[in-house]
N, C-alpha and C. Protein backbone atom coordinates (compact mmCIF):
# COMPACT_ATOMS: atom_id res chain seq x y z
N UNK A 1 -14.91 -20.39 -7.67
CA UNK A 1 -14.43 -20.79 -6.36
C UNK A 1 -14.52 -19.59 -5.42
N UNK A 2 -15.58 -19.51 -4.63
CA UNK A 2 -15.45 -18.91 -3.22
C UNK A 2 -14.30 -18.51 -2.19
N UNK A 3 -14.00 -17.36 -2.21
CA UNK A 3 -12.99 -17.12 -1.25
C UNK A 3 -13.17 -15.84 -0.27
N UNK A 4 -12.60 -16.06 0.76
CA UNK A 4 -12.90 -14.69 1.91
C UNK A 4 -11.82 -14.27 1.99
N UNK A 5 -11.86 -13.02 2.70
CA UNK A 5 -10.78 -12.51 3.37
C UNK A 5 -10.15 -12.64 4.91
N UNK A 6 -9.27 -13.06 4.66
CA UNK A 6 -8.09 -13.46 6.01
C UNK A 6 -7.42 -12.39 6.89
N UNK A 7 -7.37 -11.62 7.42
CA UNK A 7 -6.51 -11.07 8.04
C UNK A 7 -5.37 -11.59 9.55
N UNK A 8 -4.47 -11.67 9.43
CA UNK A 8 -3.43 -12.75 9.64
C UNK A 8 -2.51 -11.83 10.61
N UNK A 9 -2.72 -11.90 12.00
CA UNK A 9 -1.13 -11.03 13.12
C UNK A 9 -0.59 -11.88 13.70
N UNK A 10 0.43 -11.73 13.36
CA UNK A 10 1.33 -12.81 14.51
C UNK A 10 2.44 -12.17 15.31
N UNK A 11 3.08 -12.10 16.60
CA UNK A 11 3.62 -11.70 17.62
C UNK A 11 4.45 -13.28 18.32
N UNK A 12 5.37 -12.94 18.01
CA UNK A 12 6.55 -14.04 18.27
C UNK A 12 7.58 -13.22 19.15
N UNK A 13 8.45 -14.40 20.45
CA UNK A 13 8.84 -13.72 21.36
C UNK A 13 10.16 -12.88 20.06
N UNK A 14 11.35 -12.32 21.05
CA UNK A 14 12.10 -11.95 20.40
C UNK A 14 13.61 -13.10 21.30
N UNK A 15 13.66 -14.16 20.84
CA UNK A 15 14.80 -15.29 21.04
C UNK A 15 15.23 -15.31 19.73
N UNK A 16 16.08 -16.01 19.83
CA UNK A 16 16.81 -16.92 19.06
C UNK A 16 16.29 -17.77 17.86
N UNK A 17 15.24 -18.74 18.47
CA UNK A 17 14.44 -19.75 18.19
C UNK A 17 13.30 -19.27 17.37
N UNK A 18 12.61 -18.30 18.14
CA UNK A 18 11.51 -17.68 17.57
C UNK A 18 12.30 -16.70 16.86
N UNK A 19 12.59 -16.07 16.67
CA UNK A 19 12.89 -15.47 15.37
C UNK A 19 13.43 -16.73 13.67
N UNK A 20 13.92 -17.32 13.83
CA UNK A 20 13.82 -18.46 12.74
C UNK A 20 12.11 -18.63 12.72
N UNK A 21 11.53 -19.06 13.70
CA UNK A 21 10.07 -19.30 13.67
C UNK A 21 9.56 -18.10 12.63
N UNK A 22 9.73 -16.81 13.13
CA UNK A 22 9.05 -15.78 12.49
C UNK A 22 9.53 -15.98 11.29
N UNK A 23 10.80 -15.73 11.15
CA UNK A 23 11.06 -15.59 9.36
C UNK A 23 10.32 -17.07 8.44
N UNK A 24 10.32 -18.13 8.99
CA UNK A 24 9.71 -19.03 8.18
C UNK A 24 8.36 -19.24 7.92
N UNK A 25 7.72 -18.23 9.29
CA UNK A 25 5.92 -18.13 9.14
C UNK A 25 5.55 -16.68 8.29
N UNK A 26 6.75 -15.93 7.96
CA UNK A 26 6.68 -15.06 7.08
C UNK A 26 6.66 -14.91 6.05
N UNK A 27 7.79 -16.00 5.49
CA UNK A 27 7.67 -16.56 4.43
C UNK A 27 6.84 -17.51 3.48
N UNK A 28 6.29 -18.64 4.90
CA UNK A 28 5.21 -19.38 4.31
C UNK A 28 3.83 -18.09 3.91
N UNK A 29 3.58 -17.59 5.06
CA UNK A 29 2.68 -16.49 4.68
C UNK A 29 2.43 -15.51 3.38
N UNK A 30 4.01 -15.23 3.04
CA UNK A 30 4.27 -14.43 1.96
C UNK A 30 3.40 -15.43 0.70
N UNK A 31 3.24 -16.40 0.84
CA UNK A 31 2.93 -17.48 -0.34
C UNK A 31 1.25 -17.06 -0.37
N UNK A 32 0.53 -16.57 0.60
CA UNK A 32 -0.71 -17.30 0.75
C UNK A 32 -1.48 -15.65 0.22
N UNK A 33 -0.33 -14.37 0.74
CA UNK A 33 -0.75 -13.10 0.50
C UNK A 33 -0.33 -12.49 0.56
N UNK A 34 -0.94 -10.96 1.10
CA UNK A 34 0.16 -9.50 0.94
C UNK A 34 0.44 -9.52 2.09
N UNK A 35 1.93 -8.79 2.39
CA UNK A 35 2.25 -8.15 3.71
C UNK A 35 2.16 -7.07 3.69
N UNK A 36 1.20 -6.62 5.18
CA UNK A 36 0.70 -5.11 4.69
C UNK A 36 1.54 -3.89 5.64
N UNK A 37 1.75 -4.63 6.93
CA UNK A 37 2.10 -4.06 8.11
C UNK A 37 3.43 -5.24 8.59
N UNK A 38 3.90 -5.17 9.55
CA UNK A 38 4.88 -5.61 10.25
C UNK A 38 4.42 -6.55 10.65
N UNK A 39 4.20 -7.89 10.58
CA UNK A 39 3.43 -8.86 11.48
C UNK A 39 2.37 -9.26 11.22
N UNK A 40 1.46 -8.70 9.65
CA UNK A 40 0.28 -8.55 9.37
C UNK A 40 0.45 -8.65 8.00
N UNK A 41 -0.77 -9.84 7.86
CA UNK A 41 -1.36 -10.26 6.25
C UNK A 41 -2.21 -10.04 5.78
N UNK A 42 -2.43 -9.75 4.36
CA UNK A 42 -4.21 -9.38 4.17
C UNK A 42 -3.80 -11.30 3.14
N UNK A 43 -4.98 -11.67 3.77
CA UNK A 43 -5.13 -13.23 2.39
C UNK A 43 -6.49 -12.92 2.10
N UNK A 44 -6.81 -13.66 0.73
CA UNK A 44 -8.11 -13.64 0.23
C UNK A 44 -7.60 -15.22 -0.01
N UNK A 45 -8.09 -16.33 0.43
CA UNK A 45 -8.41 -17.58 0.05
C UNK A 45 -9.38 -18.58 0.10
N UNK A 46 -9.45 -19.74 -0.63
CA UNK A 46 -10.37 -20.59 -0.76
C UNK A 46 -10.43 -21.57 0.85
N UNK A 47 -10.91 -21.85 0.77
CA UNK A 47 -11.43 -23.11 2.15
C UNK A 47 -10.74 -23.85 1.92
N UNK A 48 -10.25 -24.07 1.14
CA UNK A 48 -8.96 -25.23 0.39
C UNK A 48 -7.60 -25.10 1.49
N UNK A 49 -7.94 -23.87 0.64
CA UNK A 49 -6.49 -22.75 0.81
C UNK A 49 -6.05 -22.30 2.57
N UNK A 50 -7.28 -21.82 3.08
CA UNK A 50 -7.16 -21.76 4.55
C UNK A 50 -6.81 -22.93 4.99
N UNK A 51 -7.59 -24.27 4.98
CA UNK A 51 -7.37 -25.30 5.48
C UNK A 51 -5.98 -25.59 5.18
N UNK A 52 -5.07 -25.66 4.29
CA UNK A 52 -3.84 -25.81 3.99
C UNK A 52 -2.96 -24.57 5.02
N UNK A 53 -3.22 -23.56 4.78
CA UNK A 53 -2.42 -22.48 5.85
C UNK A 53 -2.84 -22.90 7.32
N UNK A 54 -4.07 -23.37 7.71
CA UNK A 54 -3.96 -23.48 9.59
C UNK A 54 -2.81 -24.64 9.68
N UNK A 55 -2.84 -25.94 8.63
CA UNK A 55 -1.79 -26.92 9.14
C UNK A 55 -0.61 -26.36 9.17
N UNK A 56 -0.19 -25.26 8.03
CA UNK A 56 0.93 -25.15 8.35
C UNK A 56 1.44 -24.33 9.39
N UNK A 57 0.71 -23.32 10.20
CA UNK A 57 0.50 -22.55 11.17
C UNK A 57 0.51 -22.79 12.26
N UNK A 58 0.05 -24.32 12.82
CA UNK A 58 -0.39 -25.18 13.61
C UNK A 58 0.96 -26.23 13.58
N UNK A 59 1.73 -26.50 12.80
CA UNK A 59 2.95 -27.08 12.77
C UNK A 59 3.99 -26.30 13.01
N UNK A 60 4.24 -24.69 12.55
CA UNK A 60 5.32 -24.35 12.52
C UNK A 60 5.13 -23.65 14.26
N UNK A 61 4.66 -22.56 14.57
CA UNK A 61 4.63 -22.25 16.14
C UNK A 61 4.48 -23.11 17.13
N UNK A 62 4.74 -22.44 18.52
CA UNK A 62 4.88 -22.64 19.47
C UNK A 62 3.62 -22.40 20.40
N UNK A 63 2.56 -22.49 20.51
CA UNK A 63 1.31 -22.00 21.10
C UNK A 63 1.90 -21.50 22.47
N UNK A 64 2.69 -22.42 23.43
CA UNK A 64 3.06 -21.52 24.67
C UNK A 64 3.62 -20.08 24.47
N UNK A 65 4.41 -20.18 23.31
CA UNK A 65 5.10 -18.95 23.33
C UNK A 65 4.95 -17.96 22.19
N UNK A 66 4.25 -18.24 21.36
CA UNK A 66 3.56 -17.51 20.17
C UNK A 66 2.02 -17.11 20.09
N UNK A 67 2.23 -15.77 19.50
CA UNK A 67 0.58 -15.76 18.94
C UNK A 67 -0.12 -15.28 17.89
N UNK A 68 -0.64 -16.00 16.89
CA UNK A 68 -0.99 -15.85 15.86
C UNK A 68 -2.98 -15.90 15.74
N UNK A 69 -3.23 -14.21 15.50
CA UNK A 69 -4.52 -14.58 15.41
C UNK A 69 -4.79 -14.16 14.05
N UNK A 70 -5.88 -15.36 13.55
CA UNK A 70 -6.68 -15.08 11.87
C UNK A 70 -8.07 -14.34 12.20
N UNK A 71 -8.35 -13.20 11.31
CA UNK A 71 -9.45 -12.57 11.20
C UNK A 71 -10.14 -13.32 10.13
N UNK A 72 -11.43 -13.53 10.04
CA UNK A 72 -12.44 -13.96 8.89
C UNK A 72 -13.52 -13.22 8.71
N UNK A 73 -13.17 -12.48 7.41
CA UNK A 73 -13.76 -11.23 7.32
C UNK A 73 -14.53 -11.65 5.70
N UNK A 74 -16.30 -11.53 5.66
CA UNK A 74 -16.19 -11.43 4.41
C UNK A 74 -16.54 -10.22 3.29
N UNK A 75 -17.14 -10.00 2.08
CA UNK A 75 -16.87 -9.30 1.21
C UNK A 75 -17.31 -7.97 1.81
N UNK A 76 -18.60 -8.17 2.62
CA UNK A 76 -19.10 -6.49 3.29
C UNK A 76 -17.67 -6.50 3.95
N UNK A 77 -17.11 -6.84 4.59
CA UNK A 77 -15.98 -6.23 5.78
C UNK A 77 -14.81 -5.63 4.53
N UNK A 78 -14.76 -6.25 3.62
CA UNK A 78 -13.81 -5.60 2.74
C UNK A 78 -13.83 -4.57 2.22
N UNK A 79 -15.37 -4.15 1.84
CA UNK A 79 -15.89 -2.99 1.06
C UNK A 79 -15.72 -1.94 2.53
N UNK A 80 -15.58 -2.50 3.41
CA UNK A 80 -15.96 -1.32 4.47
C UNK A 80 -14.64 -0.71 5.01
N UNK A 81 -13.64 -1.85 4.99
CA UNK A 81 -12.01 -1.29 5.47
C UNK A 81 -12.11 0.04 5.02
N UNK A 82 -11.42 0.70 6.03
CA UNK A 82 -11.20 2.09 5.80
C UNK A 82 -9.02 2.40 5.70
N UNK A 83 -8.94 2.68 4.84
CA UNK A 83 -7.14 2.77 5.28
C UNK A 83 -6.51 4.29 4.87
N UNK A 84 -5.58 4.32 5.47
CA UNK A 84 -4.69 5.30 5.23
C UNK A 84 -3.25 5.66 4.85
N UNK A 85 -3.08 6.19 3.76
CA UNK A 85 -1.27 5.89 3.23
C UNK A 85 -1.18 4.54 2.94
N UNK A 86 -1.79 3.59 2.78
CA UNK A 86 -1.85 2.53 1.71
C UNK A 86 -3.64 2.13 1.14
N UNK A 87 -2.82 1.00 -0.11
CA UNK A 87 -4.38 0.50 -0.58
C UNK A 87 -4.87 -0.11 0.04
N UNK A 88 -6.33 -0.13 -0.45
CA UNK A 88 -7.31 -1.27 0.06
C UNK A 88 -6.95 -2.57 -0.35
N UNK A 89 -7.29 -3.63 0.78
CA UNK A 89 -7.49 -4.66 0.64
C UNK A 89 -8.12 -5.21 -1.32
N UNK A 90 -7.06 -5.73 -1.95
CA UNK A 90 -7.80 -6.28 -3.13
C UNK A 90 -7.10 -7.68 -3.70
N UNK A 91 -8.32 -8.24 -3.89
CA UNK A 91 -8.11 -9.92 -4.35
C UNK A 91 -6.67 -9.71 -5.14
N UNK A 92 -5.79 -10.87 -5.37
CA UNK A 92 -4.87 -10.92 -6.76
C UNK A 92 -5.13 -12.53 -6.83
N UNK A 93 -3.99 -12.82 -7.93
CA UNK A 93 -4.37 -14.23 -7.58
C UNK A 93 -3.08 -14.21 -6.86
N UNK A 94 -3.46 -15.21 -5.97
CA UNK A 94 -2.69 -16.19 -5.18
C UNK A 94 -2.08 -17.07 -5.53
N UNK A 95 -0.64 -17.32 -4.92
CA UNK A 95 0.47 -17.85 -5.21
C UNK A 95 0.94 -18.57 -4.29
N UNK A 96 0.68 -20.00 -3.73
CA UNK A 96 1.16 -20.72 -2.50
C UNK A 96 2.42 -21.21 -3.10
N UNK A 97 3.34 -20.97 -1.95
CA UNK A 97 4.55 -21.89 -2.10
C UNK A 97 4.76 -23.19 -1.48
């Protein structure tokens, strides 16, 4: 099974409302991959798997007032990340909740 790499930022206001928003798109997120940064996911998933994360992404925010952008990066973009004071981007298996 074929899978790419995701890179996942999201920026939610700072309310009330949206913060429940954030913690529950953090959590769903936590299911799909790593949290690498503050606001930021590395996923490696199947087409399955993406297609299952945009619905839920697409259900839980607010498009007026949220913003969540997905990177689609594949295996050359992985070999090429360059990082610092943490690891590279690497597959595990995946664990959706």
């Amino acid at each position: 099974m074929s899978t790419l790499f995701y890179l996942i930022i999201y920026d939610l206001p700072d309310t009330k409302a949206a913060n429940k928003r954030r913690t529950k798109l953090h959590k769903m997120l936590s299911g799909y991959g790593t949290w690498t940064q503050y606001s930021v996911f590395e996923c490696f998933l199947t087409a399955v798997q993406f297609a299952k994360l945009r619905v839920q992404v697409e259900n839980l925010i607010k498009p007026a007032e949220d913003s969540v952008r997905i990177y689609i990066l594949d295996a050359g973009a992985v070999r090429k990340t360059m990082t610092y004071g943490s690891q590279q981007p690497r597959q595990q298996e995946t664990i959706i909740l």
